[in-house]
C-alpha atoms as a PDB file:
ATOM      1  CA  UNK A   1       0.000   0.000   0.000  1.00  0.00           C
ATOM      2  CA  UNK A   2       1.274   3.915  -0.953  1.00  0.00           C
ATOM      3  CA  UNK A   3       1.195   7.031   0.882  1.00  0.00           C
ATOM      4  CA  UNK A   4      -1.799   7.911  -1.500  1.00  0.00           C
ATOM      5  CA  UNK A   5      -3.852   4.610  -1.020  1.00  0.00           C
ATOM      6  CA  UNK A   6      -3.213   5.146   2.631  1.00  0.00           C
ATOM      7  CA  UNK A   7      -4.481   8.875   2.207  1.00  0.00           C
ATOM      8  CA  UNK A   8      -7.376   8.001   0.219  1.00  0.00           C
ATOM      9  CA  UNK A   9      -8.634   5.293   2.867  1.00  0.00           C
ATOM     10  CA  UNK A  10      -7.924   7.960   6.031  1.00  0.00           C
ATOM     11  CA  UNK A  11      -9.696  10.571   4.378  1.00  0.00           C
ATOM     12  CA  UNK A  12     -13.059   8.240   3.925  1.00  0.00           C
ATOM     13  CA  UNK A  13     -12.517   6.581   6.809  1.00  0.00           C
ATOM     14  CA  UNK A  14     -12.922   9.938   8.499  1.00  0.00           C
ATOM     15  CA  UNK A  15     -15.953  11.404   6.477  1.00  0.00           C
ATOM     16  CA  UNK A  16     -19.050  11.055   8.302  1.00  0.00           C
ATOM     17  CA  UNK A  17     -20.724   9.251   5.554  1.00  0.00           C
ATOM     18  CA  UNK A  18     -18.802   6.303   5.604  1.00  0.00           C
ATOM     19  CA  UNK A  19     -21.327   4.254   7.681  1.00  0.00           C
ATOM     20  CA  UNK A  20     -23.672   4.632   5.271  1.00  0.00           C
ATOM     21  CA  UNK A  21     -22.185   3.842   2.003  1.00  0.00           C
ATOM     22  CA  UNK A  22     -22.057   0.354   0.881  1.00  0.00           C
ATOM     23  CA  UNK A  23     -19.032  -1.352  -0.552  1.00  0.00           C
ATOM     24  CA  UNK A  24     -19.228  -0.802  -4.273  1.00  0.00           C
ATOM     25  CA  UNK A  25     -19.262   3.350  -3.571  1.00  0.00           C
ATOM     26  CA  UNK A  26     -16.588   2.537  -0.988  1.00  0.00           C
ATOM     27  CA  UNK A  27     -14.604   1.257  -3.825  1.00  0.00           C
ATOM     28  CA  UNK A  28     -15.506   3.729  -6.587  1.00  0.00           C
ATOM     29  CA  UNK A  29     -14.646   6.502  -4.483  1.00  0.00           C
ATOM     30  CA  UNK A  30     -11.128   4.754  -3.159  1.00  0.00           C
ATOM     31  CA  UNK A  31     -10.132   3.978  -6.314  1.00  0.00           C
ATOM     32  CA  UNK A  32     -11.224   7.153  -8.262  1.00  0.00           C
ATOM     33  CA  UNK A  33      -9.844   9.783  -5.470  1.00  0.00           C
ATOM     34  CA  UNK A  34      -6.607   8.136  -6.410  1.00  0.00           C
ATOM     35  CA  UNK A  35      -5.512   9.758  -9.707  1.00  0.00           C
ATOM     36  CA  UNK A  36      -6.908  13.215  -7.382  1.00  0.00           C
ATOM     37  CA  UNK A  37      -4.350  13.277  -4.730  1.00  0.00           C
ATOM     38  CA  UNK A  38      -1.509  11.778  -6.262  1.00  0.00           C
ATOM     39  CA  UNK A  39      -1.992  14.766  -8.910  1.00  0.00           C
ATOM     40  CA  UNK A  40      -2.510  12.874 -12.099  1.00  0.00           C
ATOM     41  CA  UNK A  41      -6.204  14.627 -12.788  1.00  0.00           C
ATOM     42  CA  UNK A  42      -7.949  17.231 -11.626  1.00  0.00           C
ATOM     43  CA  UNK A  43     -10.805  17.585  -9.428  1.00  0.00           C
ATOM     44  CA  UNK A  44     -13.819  18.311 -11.044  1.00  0.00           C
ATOM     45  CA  UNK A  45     -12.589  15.193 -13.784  1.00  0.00           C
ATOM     46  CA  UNK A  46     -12.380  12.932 -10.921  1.00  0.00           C
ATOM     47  CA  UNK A  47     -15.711  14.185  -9.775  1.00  0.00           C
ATOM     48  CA  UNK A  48     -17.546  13.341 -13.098  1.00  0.00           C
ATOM     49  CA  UNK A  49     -15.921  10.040 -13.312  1.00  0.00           C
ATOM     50  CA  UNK A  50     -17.323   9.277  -9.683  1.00  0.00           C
ATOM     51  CA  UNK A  51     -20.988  10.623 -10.247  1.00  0.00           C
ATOM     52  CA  UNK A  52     -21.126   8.684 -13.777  1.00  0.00           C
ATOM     53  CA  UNK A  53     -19.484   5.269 -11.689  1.00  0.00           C
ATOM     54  CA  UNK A  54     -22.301   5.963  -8.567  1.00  0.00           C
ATOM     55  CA  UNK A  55     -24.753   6.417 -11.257  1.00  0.00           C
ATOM     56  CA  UNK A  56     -24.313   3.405 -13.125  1.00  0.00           C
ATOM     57  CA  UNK A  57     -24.163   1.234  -9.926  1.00  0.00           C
ATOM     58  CA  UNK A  58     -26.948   2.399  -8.234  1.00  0.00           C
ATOM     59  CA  UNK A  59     -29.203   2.038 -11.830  1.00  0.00           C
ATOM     60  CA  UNK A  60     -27.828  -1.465 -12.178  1.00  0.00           C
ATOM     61  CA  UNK A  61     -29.335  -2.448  -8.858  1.00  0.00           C
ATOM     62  CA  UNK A  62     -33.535  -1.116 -10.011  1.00  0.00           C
END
């Protein structure tokens, strides 16, 4: 595990959401924050990638 992975799992460890989201979201959210804070994209890319990931999950499970 990297300083980033180790970051990324602190930081939603910490958020006071984390009870409440289930494992897939856990995992988009890990994995996408990645690129973020180890400075290979920017922000709001990282943040369309996650809502489009979320998206598809959650309209996979109706």
């Amino acid at each position: 595990m990297n300083c980033t992975q180790i970051k990324n799992i602190y930081l939603l460890e910490q958020s006071d959401v984390n009870s409440d989201i289930d494992r897939d979201i856990y995992d988009i959210l890990y994995w996408e924050t990645e690129d973020y804070f180890s400075g290979k994209k920017e922000l709001d890319e990282v943040c369309r990638i996650i809502q489009s990931r979320v998206s598809l999950c959650l309209n996979e499970r109706r």
